[in-house]
N, C-alpha and C. Protein backbone atom coordinates (compact mmCIF):
# COMPACT_ATOMS: atom_id res chain seq x y z
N UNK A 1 24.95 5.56 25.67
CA UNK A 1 24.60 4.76 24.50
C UNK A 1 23.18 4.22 24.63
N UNK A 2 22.42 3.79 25.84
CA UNK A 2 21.25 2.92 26.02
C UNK A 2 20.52 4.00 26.24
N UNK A 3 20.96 5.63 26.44
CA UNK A 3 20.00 6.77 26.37
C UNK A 3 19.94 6.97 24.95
N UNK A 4 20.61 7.01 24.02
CA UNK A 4 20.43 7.13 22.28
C UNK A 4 19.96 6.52 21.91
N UNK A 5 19.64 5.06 21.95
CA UNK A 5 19.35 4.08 21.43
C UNK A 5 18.04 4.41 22.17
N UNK A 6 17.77 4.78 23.00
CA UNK A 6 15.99 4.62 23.84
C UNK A 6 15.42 5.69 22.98
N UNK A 7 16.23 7.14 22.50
CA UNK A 7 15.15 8.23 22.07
C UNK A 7 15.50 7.82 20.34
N UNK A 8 16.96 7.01 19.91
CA UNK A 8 16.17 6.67 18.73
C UNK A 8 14.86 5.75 18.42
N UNK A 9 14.50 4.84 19.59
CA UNK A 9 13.39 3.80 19.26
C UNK A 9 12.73 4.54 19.16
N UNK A 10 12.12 5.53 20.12
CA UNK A 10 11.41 6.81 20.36
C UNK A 10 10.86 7.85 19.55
N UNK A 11 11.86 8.06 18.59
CA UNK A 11 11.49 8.86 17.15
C UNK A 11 11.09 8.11 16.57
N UNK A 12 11.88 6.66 16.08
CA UNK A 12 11.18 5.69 14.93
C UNK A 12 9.59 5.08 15.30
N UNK A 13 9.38 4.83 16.66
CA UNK A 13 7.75 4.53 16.59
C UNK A 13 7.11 5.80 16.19
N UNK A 14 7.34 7.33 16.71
CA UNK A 14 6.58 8.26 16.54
C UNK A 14 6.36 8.29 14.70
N UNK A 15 7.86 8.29 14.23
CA UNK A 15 7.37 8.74 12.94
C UNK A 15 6.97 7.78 12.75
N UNK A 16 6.71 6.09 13.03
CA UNK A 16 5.50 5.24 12.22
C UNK A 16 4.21 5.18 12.39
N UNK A 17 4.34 5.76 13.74
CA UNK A 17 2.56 6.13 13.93
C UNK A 17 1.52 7.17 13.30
N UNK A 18 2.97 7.91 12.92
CA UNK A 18 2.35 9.12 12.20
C UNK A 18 2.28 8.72 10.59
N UNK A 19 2.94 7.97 10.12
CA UNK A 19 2.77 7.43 8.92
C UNK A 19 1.40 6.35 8.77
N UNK A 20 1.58 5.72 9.93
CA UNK A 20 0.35 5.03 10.04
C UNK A 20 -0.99 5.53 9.97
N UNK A 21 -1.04 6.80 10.81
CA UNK A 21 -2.18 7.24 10.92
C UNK A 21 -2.66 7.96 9.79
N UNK A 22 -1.38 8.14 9.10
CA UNK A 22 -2.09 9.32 7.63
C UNK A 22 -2.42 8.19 6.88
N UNK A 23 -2.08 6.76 6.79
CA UNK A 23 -2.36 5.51 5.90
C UNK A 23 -3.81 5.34 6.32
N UNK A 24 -4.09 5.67 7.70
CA UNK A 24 -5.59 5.17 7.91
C UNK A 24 -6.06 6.25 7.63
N UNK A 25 -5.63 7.55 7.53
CA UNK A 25 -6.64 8.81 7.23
C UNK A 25 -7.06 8.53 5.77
N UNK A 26 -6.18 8.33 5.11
CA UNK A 26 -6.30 8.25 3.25
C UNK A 26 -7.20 7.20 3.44
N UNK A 27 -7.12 5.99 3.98
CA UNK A 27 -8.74 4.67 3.62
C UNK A 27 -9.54 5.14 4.00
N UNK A 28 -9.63 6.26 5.03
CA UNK A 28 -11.01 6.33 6.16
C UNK A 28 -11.80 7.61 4.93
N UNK A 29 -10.90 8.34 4.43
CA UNK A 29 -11.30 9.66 3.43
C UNK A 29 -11.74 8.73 1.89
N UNK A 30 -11.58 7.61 1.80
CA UNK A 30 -11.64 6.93 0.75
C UNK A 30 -13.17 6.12 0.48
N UNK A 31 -12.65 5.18 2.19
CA UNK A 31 -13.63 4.50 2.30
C UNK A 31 -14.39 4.87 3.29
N UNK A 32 -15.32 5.54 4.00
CA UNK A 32 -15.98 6.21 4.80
C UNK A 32 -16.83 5.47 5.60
N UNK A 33 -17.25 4.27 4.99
CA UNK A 33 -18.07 2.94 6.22
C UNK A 33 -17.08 2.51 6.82
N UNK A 34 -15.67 2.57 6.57
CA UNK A 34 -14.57 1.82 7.73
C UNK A 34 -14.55 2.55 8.47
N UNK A 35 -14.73 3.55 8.27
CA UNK A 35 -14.42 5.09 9.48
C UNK A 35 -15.86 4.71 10.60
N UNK A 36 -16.60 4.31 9.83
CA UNK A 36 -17.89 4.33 10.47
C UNK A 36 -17.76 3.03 11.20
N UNK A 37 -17.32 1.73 11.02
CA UNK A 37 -16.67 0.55 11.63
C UNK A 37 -16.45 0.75 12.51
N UNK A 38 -14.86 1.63 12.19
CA UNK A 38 -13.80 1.44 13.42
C UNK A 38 -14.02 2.49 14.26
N UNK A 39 -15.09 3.84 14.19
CA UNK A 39 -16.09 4.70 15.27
C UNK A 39 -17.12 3.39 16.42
N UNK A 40 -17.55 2.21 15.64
CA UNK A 40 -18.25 1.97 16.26
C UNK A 40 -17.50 0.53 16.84
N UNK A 41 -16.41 0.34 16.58
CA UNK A 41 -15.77 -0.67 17.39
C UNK A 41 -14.78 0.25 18.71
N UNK A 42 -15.30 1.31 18.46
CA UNK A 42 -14.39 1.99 19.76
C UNK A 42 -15.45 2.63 20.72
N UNK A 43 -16.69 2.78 20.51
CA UNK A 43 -17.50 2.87 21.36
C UNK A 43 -18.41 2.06 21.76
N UNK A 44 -18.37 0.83 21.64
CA UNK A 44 -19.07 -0.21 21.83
C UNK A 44 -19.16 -0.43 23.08
C-alpha cells in the first residue's frame, strides 16, 4: 500500500510539472522578456 501510494505521488508531481512547464512555455512564447528574466536569473 505505502509502495502505491509512493508511485501514485510520483505520477501526480510528474504530470504537474509537465503541466507546469507547458504553462511557462505558453508565457515564455507569449511574453519573451520573461524568458529573457528568468535566463538571466539562472545564470547570474
Amino acid at each position: 500500500m505505502l509502495f502505491y501510494k509512493k508511485q501514485f505521488s510520483q505520477q501526480l508531481s510528474e504530470v504537474f510539472l509537465k503541466n507546469l512547464m507547458g504553462i511557462f512555455l505558453e508565457n515564455w512564447l507569449k511574453f519573451p522578456f520573461l524568458l529573457e528574466k528568468t535566463i538571466g536569473l539562472f545564470t547570474r
